[in-house]
C-alpha atoms as a PDB file:
ATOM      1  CA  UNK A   1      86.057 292.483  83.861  1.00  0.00           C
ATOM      2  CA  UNK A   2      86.353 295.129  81.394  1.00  0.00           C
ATOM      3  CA  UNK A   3      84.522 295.753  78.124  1.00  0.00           C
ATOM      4  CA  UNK A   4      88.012 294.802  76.140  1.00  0.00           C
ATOM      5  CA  UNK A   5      88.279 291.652  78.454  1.00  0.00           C
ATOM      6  CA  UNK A   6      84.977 290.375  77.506  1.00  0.00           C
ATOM      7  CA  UNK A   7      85.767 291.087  73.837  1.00  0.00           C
ATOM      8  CA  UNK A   8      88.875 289.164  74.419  1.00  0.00           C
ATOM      9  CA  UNK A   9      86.956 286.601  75.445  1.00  0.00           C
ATOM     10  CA  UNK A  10      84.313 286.159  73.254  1.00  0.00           C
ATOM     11  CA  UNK A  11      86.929 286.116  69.890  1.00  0.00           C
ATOM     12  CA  UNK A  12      89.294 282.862  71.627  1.00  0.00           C
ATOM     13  CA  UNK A  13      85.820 281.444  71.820  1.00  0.00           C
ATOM     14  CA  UNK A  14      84.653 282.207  68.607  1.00  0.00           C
ATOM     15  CA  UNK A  15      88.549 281.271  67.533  1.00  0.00           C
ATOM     16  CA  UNK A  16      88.358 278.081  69.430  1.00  0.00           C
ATOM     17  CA  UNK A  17      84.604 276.903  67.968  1.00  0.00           C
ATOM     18  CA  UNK A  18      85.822 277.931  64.375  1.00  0.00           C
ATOM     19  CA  UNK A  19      89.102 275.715  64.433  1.00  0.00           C
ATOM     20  CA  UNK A  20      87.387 272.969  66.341  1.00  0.00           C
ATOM     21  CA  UNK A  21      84.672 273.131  63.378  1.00  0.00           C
ATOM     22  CA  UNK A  22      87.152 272.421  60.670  1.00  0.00           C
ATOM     23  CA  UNK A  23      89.299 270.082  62.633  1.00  0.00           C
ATOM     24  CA  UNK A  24      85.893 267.802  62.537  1.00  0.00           C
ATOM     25  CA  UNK A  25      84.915 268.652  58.688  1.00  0.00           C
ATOM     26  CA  UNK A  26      88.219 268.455  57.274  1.00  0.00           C
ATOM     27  CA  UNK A  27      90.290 266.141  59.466  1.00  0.00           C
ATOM     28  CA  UNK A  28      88.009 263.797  60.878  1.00  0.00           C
ATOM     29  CA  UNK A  29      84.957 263.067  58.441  1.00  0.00           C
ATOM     30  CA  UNK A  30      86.796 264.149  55.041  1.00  0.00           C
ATOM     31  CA  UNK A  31      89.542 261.313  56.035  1.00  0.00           C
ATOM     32  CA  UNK A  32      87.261 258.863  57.430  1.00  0.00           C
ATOM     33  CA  UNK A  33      84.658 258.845  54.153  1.00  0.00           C
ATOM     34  CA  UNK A  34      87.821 258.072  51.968  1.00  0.00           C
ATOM     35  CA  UNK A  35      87.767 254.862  53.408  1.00  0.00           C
ATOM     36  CA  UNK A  36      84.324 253.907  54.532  1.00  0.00           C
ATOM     37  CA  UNK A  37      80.704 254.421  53.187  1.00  0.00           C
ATOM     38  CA  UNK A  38      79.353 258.083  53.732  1.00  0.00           C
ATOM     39  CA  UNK A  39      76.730 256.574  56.567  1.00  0.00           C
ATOM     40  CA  UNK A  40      79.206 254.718  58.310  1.00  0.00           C
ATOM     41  CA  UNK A  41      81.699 258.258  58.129  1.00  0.00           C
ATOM     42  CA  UNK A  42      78.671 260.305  59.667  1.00  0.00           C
ATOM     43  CA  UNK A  43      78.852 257.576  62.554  1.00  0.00           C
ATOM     44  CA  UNK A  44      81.842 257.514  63.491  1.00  0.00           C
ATOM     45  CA  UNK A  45      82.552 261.330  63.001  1.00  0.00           C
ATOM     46  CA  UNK A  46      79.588 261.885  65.444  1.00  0.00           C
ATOM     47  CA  UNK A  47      81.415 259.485  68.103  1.00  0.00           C
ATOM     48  CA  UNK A  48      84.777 261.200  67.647  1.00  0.00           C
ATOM     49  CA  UNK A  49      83.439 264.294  68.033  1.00  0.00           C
ATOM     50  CA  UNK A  50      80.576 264.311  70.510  1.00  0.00           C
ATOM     51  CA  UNK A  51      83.309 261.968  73.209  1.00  0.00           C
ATOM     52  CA  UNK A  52      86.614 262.483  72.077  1.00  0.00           C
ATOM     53  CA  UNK A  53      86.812 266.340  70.418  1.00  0.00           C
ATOM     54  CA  UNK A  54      84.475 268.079  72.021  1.00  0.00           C
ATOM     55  CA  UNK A  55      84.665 267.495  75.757  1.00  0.00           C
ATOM     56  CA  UNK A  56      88.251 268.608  75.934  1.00  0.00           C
ATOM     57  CA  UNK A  57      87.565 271.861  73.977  1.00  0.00           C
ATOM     58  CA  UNK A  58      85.003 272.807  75.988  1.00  0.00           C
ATOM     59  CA  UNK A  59      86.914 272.590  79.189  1.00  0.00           C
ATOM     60  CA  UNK A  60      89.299 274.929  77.475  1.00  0.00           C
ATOM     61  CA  UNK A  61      86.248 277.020  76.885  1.00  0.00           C
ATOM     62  CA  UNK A  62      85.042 276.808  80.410  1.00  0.00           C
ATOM     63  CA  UNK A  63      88.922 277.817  81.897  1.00  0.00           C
ATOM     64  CA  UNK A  64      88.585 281.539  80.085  1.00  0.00           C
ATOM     65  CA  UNK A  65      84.926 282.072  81.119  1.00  0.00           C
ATOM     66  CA  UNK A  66      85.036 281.107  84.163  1.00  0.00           C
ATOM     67  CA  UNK A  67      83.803 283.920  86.492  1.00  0.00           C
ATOM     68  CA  UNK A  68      84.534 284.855  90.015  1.00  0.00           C
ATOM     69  CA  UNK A  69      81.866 283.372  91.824  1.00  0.00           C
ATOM     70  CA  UNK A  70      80.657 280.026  94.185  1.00  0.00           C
ATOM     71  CA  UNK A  71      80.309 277.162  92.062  1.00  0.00           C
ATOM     72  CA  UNK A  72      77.399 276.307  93.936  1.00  0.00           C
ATOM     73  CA  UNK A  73      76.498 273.336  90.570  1.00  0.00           C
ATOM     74  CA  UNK A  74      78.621 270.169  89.979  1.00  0.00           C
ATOM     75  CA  UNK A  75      80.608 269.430  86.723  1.00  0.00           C
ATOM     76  CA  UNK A  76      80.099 267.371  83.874  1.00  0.00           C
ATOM     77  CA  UNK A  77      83.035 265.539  82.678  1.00  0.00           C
ATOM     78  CA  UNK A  78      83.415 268.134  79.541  1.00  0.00           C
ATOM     79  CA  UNK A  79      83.450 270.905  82.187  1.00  0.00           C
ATOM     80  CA  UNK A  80      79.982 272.013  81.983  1.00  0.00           C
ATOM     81  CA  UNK A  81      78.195 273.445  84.543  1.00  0.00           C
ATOM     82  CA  UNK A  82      75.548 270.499  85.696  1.00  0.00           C
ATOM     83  CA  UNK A  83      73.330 269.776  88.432  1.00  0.00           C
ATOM     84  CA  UNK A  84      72.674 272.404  91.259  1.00  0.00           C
ATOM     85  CA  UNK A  85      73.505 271.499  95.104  1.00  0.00           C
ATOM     86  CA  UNK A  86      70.565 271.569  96.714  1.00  0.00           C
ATOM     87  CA  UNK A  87      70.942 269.756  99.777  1.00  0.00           C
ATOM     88  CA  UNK A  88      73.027 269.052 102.770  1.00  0.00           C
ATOM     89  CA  UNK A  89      72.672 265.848 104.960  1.00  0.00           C
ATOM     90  CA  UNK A  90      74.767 265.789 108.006  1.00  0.00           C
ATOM     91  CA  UNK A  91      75.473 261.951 108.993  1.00  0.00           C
ATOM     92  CA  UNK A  92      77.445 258.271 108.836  1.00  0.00           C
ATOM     93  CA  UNK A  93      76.834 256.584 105.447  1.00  0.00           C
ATOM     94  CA  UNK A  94      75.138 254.356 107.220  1.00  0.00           C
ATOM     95  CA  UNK A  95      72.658 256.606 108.332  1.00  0.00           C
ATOM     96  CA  UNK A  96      72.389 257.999 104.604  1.00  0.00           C
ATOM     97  CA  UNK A  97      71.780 254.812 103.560  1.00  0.00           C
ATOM     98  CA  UNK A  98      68.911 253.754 105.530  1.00  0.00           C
ATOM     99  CA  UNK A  99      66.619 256.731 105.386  1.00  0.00           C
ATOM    100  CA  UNK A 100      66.973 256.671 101.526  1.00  0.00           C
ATOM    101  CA  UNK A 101      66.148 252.910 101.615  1.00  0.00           C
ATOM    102  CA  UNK A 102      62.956 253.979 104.390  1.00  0.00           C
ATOM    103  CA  UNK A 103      61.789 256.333 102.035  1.00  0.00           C
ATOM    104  CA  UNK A 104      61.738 253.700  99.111  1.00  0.00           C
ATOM    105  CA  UNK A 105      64.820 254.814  97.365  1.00  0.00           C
ATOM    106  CA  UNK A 106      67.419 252.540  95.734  1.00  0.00           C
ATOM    107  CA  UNK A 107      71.184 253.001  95.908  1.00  0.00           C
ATOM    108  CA  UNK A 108      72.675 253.301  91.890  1.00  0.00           C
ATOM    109  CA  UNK A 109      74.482 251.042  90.805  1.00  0.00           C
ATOM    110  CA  UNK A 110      78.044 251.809  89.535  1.00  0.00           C
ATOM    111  CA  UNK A 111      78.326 253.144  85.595  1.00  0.00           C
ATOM    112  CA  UNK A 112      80.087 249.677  83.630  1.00  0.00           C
ATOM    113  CA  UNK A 113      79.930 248.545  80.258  1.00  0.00           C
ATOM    114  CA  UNK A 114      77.324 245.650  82.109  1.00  0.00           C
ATOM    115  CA  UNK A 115      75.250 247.866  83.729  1.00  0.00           C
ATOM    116  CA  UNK A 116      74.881 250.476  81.525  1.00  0.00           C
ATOM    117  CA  UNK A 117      73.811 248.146  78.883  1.00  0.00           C
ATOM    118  CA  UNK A 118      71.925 246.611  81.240  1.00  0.00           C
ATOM    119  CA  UNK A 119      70.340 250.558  81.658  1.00  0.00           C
ATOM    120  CA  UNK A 120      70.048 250.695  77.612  1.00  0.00           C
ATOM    121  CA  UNK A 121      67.529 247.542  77.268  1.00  0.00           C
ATOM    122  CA  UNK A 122      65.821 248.582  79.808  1.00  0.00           C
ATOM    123  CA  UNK A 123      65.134 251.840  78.754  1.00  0.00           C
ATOM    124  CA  UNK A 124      64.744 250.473  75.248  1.00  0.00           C
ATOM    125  CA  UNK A 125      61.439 248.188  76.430  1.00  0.00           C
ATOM    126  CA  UNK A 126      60.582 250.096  79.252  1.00  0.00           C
ATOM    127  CA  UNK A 127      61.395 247.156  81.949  1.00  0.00           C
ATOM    128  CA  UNK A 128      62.144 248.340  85.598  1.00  0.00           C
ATOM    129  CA  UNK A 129      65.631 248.500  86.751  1.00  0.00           C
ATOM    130  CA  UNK A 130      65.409 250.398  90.179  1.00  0.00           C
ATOM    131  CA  UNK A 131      69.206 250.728  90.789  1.00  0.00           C
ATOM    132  CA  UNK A 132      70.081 251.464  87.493  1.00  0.00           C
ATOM    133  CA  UNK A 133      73.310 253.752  87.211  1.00  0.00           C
ATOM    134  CA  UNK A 134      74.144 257.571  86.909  1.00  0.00           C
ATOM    135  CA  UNK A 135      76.726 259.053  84.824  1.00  0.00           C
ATOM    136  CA  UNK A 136      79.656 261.099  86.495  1.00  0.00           C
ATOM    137  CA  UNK A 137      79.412 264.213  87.789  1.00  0.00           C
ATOM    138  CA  UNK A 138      82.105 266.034  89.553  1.00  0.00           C
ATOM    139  CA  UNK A 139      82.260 267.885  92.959  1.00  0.00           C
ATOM    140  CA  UNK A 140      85.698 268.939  95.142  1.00  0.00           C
ATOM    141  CA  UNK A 141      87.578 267.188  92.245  1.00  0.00           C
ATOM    142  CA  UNK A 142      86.148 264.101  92.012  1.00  0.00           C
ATOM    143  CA  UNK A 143      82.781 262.305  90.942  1.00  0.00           C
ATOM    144  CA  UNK A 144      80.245 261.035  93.250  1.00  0.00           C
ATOM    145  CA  UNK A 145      80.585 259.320  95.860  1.00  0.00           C
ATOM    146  CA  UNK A 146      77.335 257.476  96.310  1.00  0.00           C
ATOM    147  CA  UNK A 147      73.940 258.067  94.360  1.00  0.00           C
ATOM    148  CA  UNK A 148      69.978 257.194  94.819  1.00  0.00           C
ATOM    149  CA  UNK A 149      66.883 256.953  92.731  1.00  0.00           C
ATOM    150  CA  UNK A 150      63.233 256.662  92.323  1.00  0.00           C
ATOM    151  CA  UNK A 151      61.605 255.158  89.494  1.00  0.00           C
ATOM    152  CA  UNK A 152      58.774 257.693  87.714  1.00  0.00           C
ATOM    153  CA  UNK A 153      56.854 254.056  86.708  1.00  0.00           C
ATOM    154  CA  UNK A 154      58.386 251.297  85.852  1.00  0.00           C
ATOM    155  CA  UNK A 155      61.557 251.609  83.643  1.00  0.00           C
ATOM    156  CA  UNK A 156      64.589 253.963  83.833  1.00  0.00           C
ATOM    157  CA  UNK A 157      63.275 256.792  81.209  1.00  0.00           C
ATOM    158  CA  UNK A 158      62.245 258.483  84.126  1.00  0.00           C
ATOM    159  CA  UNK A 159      63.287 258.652  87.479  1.00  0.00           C
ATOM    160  CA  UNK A 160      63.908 260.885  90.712  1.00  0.00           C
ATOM    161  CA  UNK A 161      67.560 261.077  91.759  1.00  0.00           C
ATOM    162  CA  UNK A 162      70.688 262.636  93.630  1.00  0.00           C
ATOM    163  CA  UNK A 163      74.222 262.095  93.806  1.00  0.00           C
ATOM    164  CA  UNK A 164      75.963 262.443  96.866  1.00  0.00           C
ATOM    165  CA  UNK A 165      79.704 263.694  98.125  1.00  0.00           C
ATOM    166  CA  UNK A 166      81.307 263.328 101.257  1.00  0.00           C
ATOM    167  CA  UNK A 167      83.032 266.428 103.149  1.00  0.00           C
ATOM    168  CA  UNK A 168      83.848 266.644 106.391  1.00  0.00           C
ATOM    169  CA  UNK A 169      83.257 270.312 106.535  1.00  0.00           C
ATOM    170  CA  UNK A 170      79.693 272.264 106.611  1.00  0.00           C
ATOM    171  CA  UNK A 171      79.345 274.666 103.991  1.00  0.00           C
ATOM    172  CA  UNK A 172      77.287 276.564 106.285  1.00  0.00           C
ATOM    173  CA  UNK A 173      80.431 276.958 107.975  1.00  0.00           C
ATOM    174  CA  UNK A 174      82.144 277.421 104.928  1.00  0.00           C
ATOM    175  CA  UNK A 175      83.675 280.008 102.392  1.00  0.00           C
ATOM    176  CA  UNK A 176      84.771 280.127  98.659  1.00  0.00           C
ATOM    177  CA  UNK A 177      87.454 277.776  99.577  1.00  0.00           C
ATOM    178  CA  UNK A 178      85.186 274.526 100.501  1.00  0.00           C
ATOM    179  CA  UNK A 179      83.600 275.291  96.830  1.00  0.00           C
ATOM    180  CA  UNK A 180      86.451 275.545  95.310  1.00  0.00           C
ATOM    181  CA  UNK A 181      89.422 272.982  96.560  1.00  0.00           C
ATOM    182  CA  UNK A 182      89.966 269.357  95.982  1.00  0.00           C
ATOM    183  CA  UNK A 183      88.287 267.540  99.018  1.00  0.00           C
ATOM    184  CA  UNK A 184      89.743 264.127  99.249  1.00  0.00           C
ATOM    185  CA  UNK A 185      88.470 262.055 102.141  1.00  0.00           C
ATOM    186  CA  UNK A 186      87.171 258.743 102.890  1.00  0.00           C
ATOM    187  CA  UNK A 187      83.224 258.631 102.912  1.00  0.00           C
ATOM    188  CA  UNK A 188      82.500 256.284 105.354  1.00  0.00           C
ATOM    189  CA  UNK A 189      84.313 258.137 108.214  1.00  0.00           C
ATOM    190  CA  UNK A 190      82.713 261.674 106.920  1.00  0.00           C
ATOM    191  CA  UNK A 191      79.486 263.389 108.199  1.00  0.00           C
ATOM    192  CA  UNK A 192      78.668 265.611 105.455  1.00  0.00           C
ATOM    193  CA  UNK A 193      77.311 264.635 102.477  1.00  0.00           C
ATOM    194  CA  UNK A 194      76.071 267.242  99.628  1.00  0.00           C
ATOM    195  CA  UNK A 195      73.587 266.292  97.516  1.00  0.00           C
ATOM    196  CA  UNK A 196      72.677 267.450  93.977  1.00  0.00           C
ATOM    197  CA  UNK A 197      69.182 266.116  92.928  1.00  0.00           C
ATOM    198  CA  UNK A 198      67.095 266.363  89.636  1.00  0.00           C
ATOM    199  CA  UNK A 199      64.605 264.296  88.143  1.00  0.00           C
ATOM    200  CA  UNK A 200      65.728 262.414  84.547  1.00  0.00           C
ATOM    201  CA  UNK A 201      62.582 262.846  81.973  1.00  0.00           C
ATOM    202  CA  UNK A 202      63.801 261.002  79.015  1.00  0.00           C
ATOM    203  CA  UNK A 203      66.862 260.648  76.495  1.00  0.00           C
ATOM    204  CA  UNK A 204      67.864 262.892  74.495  1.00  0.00           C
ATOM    205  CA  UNK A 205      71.704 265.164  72.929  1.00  0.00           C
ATOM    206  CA  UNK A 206      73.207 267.276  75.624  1.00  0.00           C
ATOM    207  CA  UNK A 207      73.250 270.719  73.555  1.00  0.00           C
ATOM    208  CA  UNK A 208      77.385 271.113  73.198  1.00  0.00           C
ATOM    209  CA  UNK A 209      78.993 267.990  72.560  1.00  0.00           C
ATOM    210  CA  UNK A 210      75.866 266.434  71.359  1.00  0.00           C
ATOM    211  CA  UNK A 211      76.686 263.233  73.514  1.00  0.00           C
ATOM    212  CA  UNK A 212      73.779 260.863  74.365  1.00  0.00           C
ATOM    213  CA  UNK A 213      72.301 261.576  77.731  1.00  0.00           C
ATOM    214  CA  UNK A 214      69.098 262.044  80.168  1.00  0.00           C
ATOM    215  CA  UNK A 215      67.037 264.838  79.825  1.00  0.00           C
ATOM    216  CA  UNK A 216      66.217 266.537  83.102  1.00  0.00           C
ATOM    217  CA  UNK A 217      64.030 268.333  84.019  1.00  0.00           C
ATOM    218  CA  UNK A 218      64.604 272.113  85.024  1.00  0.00           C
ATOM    219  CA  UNK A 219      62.955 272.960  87.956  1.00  0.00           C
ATOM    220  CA  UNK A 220      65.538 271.721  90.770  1.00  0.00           C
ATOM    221  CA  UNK A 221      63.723 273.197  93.507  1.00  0.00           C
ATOM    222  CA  UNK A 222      60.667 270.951  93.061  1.00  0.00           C
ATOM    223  CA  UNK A 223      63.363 268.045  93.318  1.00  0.00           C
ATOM    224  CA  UNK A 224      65.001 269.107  95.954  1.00  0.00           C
ATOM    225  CA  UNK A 225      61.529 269.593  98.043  1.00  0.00           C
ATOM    226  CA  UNK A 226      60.267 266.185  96.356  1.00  0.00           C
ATOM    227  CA  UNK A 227      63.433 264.390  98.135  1.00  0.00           C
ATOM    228  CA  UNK A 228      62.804 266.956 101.592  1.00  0.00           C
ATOM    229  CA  UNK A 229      59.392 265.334 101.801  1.00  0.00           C
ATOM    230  CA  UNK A 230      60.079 261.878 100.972  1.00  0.00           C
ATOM    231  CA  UNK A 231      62.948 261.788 103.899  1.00  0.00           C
ATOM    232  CA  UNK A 232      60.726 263.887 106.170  1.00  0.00           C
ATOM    233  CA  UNK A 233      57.658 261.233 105.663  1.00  0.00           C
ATOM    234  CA  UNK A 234      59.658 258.320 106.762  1.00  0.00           C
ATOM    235  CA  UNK A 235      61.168 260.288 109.707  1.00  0.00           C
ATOM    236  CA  UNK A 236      64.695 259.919 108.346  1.00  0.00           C
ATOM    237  CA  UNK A 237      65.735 263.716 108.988  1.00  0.00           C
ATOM    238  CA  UNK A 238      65.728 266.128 111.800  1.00  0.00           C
ATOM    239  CA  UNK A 239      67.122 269.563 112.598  1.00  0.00           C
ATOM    240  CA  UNK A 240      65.961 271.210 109.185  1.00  0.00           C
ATOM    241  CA  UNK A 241      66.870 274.806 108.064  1.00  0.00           C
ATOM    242  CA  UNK A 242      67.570 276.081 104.766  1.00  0.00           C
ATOM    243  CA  UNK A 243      70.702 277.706 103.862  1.00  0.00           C
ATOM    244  CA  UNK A 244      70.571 281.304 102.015  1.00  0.00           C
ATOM    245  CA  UNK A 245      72.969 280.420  99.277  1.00  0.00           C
ATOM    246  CA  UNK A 246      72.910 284.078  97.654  1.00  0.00           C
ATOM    247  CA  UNK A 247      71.310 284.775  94.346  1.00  0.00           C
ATOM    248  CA  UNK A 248      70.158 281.731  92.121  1.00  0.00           C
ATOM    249  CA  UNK A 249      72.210 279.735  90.170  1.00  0.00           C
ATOM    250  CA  UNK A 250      73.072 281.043  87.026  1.00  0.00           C
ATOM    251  CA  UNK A 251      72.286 277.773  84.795  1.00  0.00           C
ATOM    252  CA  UNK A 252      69.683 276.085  82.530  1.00  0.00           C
ATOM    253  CA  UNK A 253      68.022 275.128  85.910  1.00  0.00           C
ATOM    254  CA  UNK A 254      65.058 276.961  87.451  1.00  0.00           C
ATOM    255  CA  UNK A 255      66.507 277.453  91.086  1.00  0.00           C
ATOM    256  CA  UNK A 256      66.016 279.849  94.017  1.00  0.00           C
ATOM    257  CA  UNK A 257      69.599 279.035  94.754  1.00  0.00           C
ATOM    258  CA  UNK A 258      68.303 277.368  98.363  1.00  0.00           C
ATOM    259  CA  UNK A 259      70.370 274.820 100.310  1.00  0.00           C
ATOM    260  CA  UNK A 260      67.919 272.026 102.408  1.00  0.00           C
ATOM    261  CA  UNK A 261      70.029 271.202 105.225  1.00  0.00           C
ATOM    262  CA  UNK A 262      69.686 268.658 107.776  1.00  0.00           C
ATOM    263  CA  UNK A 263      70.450 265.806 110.171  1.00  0.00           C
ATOM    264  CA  UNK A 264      70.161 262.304 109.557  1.00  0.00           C
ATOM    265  CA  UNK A 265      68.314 260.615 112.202  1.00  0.00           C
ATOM    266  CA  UNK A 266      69.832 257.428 113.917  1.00  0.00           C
ATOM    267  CA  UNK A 267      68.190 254.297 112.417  1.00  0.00           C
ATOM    268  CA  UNK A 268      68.485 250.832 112.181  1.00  0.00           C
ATOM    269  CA  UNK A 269      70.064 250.047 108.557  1.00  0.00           C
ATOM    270  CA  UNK A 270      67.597 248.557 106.494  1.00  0.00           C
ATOM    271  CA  UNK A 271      67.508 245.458 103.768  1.00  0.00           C
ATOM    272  CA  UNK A 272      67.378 246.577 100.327  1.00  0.00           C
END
């Protein structure tokens, strides 16, 4: 891209982030303390804009910087980049299922309004939930398909986990097309799954929309080798090799840009 191009760029940004500012001042909390108690108005402006405003404008931010490379990191539902892909399990679900459970892990439970307040009281006084649920992320067009976790302790606040997406091609294999496209296929009949793991360190405001989230912790690769040797230790993977991605991911997280890949080994399913 050219000097002007970036320019371009960076004023619809700063055009965008301006009128998105006064849309929220003006529109949303000037109208909304006219009719309720200046607290109250902070509230709900806050909720407005961190889940309703924001997101949207920020995917509008992402479209015109998006670059020309592999999107080698999953989505947030605003359009941010989020976690790194890190590793590569080739298998049945079933298979998937079982070493995680050998290795101590706990499938997540879906993301309601039960569980997650369910999640919120137990984060709140630090009782254990072990399958407590993840948010959304998004990979090939669509959010996760399945998702495990470690407890750090006994509560929620902290915990070791990765979100899963069937594919039913290897990106070893692959190009900037299997980034890129919409994958839609049925999980339990695919052998690919790609795995994005991080470990959650507390709550805290994601940085641009200021929404209510985990914090996590920014060195992926120790993750991503903390998951290699759990699975390894309880014999639930075979056939390892990493794959040379290219250079490292260019986000928040400290990554060598490394993809763990391996194959699941055949197992009896076990109880969780």
């Amino acid at each position: 891209m050219t000097r002007l191009g970036r320019w371009i760029q960076r004023v619809l940004i700063l055009l965008i982030a301006s009128a998105t500012l006064w849309f929220i001042v003006t529109q949303i909390f000037d109208r909304i303390e006219q009719r309720v108690p200046v607290f109250a108005a902070l509230l709900l402006t806050y909720a407005l804009a961190a889940y309703v405003v924001l997101p949207p404008v920020i995917r509008a931010s992402v479209a015109i910087l998006r670059r020309n490379r592999i999107p080698r990191v999953t989505r947030a539902a605003d359009g941010l980049p989020a976690d790194p892909v890190n590793i590569v399990l080739i298998g049945t679900e079933k298979q998937l299922r079982s070493a995680f459970a050998a290795a101590g892990w706990h499938v997540a439970d879906p993301l309601t309004i039960r569980s997650g307040a369910r999640m919120a009281v137990s984060f709140l006084l630090n009782r254990s939930y072990p399958t407590a649920p993840f948010s959304a992320l998004y990979l090939f067009g669509r959010r996760q398909d399945i998702g495990f976790q470690k407890d750090v302790g006994d509560s929620p606040r902290k915990r070791h986990h990765i979100r899963f997406w069937a594919t039913d091609i290897d990106p070893q294999d692959g190009d900037l097309a299997y980034w890129i496209r919409r994958q839609n296929i049925d999980p339990s009949q695919s052998n690919v799954w790609v795995g994005a793991g991080t470990t959650d360190t507390g709550f805290g405001l994601q940085s641009m929309t200021w929404q209510i989230s985990h914090k996590v912790d920014r060195d992926a690769d120790s993750e991503r080798e903390y998951i290699v040797a759990a699975l390894r230790d309880s014999e639930g993977i075979t056939e390892e090799r990493y794959i040379e991605a290219g250079e490292p991911v260019g986000t928040r997280f400290i990554t060598d840009g490394r993809i763990f890949h391996a194959r699941l080994t055949p197992r009896r399913l076990s109880r969780e």
